[in-house]
N, C-alpha and C. Protein backbone atom coordinates (compact mmCIF):
# COMPACT_ATOMS: atom_id res chain seq x y z
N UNK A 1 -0.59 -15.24 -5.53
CA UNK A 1 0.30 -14.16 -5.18
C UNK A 1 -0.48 -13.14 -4.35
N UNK A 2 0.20 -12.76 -3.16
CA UNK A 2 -0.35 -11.38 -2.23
C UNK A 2 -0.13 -10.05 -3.21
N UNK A 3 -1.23 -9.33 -3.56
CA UNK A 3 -1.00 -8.13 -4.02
C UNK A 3 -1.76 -7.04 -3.39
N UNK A 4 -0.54 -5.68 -3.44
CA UNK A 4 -1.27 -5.06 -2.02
C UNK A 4 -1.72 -3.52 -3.55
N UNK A 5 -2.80 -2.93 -3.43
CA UNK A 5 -2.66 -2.04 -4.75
C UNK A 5 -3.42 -0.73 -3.69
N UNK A 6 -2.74 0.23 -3.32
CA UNK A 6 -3.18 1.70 -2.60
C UNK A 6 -4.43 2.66 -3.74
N UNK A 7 -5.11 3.13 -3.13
CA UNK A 7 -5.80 4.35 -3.89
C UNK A 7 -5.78 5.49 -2.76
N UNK A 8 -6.31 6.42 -3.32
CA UNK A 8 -7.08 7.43 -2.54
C UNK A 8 -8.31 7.35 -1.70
N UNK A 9 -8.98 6.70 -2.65
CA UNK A 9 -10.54 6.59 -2.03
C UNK A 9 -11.05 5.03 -2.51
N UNK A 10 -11.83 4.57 -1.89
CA UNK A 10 -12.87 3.27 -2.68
C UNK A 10 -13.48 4.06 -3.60
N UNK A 11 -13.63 3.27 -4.94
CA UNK A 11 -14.40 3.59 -5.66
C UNK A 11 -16.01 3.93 -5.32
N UNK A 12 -16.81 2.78 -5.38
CA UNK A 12 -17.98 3.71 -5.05
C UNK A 12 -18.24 4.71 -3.46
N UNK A 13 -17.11 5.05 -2.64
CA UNK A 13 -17.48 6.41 -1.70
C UNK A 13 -17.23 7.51 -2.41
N UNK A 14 -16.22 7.40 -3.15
CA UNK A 14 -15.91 8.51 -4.17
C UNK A 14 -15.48 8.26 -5.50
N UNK A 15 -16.59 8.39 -6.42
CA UNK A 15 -15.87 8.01 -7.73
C UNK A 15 -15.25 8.82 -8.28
N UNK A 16 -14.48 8.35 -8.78
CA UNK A 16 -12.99 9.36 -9.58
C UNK A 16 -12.38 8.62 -10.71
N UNK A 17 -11.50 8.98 -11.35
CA UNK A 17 -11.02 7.81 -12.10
C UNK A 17 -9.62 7.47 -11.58
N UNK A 18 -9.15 7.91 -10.64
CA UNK A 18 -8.15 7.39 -10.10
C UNK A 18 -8.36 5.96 -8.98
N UNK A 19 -9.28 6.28 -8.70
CA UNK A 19 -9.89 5.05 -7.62
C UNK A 19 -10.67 4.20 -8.37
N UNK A 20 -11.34 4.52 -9.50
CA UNK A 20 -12.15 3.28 -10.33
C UNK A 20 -10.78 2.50 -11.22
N UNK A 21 -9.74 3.04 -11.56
CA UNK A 21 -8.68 2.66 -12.11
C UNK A 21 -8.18 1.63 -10.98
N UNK A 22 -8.01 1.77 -10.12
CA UNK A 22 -7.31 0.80 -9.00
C UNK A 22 -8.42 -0.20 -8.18
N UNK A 23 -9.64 0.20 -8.11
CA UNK A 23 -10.87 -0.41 -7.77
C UNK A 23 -10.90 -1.87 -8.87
N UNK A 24 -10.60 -1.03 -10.26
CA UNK A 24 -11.05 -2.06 -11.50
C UNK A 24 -9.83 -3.30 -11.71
N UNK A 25 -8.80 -2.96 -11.31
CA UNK A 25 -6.99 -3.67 -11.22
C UNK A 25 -7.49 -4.84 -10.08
N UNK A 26 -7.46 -4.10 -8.72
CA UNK A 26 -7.62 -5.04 -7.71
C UNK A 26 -8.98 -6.19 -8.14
N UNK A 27 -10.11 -5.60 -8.58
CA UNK A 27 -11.12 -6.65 -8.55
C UNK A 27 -10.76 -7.97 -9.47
N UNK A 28 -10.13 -7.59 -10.80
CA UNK A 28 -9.75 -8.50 -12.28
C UNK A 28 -8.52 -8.99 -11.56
N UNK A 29 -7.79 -8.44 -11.10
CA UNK A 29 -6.51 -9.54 -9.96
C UNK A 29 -7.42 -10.82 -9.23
N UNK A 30 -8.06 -10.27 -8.35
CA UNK A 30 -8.78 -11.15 -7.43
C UNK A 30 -9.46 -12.15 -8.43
N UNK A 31 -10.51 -11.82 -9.30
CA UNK A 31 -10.79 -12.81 -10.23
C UNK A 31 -10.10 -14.12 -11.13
N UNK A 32 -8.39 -13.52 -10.73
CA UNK A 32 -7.39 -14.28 -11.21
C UNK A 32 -6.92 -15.27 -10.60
N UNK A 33 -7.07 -15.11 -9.28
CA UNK A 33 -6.59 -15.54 -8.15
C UNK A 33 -5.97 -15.44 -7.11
N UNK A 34 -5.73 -14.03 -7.42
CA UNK A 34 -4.72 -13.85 -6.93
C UNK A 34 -5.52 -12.89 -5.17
N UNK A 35 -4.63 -13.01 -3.97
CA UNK A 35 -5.31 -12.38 -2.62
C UNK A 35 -4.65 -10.78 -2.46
N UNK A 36 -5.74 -10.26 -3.29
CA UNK A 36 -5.49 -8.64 -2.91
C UNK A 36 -6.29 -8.24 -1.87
N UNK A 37 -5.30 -7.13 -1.35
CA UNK A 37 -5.81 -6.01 -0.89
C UNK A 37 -5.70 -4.14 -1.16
N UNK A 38 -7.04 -3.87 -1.29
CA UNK A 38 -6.85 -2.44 -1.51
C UNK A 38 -6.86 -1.72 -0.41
N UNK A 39 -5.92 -0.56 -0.08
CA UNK A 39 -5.48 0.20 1.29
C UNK A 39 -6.31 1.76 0.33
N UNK A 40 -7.12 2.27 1.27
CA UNK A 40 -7.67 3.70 1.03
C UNK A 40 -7.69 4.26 2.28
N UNK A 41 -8.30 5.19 2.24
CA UNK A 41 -8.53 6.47 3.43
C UNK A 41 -10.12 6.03 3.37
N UNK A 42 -10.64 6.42 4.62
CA UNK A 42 -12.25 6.45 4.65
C UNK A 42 -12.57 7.51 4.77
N UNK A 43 -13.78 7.49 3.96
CA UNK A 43 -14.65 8.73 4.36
C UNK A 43 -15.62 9.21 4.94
N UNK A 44 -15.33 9.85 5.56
CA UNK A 44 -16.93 10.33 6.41
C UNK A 44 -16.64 9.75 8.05
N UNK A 45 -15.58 9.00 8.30
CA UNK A 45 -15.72 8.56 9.76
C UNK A 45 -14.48 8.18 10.36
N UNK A 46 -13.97 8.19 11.45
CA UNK A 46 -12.45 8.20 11.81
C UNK A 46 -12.75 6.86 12.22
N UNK A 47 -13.13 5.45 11.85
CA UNK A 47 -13.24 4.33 12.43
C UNK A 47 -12.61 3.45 10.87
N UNK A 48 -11.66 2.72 11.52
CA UNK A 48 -11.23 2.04 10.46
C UNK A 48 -12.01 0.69 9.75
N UNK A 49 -12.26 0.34 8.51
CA UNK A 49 -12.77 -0.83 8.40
C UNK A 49 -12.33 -1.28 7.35
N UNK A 50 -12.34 -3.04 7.47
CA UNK A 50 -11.66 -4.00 7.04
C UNK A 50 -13.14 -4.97 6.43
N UNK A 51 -13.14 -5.36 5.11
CA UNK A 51 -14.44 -5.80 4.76
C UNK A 51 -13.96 -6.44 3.39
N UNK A 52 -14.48 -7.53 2.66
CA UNK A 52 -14.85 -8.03 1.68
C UNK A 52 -15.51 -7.78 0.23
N UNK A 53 -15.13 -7.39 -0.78
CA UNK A 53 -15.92 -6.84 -1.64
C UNK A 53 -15.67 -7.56 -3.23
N UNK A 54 -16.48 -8.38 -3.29
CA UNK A 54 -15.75 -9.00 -5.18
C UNK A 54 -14.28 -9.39 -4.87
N UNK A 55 -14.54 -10.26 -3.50
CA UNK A 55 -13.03 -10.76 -3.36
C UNK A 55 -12.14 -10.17 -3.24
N UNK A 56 -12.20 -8.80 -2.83
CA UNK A 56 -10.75 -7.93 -2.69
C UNK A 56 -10.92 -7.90 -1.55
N UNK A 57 -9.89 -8.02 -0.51
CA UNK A 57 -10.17 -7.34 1.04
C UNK A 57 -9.64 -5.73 0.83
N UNK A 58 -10.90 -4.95 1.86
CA UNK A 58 -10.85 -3.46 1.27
C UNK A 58 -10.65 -3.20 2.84
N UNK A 59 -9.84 -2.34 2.81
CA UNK A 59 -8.99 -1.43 4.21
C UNK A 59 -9.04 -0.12 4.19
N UNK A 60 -10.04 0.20 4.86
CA UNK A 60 -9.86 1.98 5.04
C UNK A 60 -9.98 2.13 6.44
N UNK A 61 -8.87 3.24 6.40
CA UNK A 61 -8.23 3.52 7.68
C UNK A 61 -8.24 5.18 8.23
N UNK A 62 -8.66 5.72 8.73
CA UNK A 62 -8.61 7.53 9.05
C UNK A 62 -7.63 7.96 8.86
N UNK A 63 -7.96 9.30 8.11
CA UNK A 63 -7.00 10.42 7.76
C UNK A 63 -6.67 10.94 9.05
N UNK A 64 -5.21 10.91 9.68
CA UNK A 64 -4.91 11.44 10.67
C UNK A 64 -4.80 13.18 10.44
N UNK A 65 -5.48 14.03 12.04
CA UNK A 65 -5.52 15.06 11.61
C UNK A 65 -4.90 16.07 11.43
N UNK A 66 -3.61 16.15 10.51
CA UNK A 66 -2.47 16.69 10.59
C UNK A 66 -2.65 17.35 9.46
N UNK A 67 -1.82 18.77 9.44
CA UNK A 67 -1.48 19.93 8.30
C UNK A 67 -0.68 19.36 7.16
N UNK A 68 -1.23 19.71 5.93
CA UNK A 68 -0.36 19.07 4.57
C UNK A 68 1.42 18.90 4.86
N UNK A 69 1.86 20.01 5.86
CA UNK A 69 3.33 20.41 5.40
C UNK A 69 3.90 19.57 6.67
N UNK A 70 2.50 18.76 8.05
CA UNK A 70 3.64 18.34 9.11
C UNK A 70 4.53 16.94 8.78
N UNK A 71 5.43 17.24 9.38
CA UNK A 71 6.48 16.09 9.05
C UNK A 71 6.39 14.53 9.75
N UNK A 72 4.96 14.76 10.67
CA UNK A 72 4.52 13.48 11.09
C UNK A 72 4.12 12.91 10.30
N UNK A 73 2.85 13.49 9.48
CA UNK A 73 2.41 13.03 8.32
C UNK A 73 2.95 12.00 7.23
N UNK A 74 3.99 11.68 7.14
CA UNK A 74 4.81 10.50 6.58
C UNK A 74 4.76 9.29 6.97
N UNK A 75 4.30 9.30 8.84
CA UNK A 75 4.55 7.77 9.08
C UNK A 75 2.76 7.85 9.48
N UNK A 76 2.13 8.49 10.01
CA UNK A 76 0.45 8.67 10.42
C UNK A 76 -0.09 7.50 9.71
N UNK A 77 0.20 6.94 8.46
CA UNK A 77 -0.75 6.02 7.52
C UNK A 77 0.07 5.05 8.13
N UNK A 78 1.31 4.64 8.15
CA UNK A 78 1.45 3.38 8.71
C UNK A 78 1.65 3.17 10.04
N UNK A 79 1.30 4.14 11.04
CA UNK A 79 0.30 3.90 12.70
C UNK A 79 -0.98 3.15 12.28
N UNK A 80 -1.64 3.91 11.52
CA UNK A 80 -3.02 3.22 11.44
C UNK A 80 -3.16 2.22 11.04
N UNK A 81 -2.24 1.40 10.03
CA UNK A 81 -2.57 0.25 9.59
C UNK A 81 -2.47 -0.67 10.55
């Protein structure tokens, strides 16, 4: 089964427990068999990257640079993908 599971951040760029919670889901999926991917934001660089990790394919993509309240901001994450 394709499973797609979103966070905030990769776990180890930023640990949190919201991203080790979804870091820890996607990896024990993949171990199952199943072909995940985790979608995050990157940090530290507006260059998107697509990479391999304990069998999860990991996708981080730039925070477009828009104000919390603009109303572009809704579709900005799925331009970048």
């Amino acid at each position: 089964m394709r499973i797609v599971v979103t966070a905030h951040h990769w776990f180890p760029d930023v640990p949190s427990g919201g991203s080790r919670l979804a870091w820890g889901h996607a990896a024990g999926l993949a171990r199952e068999g199943h072909e995940v991917y985790l979608v995050t934001e990157a940090v530290g660089t507006s260059e998107e990257k697509l990479f391999d990790a304990d069998g999860v394919r990991v996708l981080q993509y730039a925070k477009a640079p828009l104000r919390s309240l603009d109303p572009r901001r809704a579709v900005s994450h799925q331009l970048a993908v």
